[in-house]
Protein backbone atom coordinates (compact mmCIF):
# COMPACT_ATOMS: atom_id res chain seq x y z
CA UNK A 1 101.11 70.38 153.75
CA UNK A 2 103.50 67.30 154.71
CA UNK A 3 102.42 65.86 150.96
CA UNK A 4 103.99 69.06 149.31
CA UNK A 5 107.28 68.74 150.91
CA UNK A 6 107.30 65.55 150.19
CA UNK A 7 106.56 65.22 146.39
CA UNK A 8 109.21 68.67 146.44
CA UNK A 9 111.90 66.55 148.30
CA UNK A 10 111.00 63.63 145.57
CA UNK A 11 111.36 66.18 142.81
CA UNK A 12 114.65 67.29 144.19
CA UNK A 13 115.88 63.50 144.25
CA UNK A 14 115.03 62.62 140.81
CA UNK A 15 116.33 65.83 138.93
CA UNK A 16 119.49 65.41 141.17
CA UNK A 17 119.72 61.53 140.42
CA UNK A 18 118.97 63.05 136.07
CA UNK A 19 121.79 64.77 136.74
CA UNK A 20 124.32 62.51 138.08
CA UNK A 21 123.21 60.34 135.02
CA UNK A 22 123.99 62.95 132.52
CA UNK A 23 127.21 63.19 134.05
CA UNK A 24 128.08 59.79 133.54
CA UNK A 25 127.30 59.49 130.48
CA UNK A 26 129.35 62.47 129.61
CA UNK A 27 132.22 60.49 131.55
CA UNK A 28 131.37 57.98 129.24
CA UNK A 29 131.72 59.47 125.86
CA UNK A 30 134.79 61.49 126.91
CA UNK A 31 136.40 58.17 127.89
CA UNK A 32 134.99 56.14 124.22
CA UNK A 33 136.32 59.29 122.48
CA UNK A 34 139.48 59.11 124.25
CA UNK A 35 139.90 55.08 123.40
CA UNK A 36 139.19 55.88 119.53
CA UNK A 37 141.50 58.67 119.65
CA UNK A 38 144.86 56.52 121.10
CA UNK A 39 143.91 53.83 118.61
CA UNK A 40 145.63 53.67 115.68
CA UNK A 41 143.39 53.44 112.47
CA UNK A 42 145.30 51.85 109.34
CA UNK A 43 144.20 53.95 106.58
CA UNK A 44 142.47 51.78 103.60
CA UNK A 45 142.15 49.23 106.04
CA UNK A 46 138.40 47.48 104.86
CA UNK A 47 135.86 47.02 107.73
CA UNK A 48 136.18 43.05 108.77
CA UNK A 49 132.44 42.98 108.69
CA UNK A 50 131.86 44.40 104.87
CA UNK A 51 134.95 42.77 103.63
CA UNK A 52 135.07 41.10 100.41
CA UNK A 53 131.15 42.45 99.33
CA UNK A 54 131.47 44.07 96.36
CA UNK A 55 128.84 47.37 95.11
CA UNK A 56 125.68 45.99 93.29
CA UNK A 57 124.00 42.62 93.38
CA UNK A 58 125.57 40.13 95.33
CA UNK A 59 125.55 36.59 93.64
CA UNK A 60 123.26 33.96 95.97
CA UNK A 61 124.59 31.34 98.21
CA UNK A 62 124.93 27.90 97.45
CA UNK A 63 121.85 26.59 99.10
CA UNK A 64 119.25 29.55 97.26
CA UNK A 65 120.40 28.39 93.83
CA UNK A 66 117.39 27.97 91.61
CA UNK A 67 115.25 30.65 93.22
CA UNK A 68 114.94 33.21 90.57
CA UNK A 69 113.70 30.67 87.98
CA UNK A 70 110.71 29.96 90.86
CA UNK A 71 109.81 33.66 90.36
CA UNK A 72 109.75 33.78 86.74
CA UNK A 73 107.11 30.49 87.32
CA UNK A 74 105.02 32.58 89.52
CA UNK A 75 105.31 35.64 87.31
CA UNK A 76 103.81 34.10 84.54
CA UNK A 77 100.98 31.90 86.56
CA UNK A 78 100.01 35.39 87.89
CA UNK A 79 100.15 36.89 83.86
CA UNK A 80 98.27 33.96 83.42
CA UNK A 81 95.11 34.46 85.88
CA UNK A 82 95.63 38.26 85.58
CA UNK A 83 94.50 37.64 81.33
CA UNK A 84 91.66 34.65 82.33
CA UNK A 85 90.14 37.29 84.79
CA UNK A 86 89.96 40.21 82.36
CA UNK A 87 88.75 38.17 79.30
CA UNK A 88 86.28 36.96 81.93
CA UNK A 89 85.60 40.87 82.46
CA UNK A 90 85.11 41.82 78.70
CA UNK A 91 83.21 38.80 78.48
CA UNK A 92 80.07 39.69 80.91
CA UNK A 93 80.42 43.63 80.26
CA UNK A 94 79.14 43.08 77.01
């Protein structure tokens, strides 16, 4: 019977130690809310982090110049063994 009192005594201690942490972190949100509500927001103020990015593609930095024509390249090498493999196809099927 001493196991049973202790696993209940360990129960005890970790809901009471849950608990405590719930509490804190309650503590914790009251005090963030607090801080965001005594500071000042300047309305139409932009984000620092987003500022200056505009809606819709965004043009590409200096050093990625060039990239897009690389994808046409490979767009049309892939047409191009996409059309060798089907004539290929048609060609046995016969």
């Amino acid at each position: 019977m001493a196991g049973g009192r202790q696993r209940t005594f360990l129960k005890r201690q970790r809901e009471r130690d849950r608990q405590q942490k719930q509490k804190e972190k309650a503590e914790r949100k009251r005090e963030v809310k607090a801080r965001k509500a005594e500071t000042p927001r300047i309305e139409g103020a932009a984000d620092p982090d987003i500022a200056g990015i505009l809606p819709g593609p965004q043009p590409l930095p200096a050093q990625w110049e060039g990239l897009g024509e690389a994808e046409e390249v490979t767009k049309d090498a892939e047409a191009a063994v996409a059309d060798d493999i089907n004539s290929h196809i048609t060609s046995h099927s016969d």
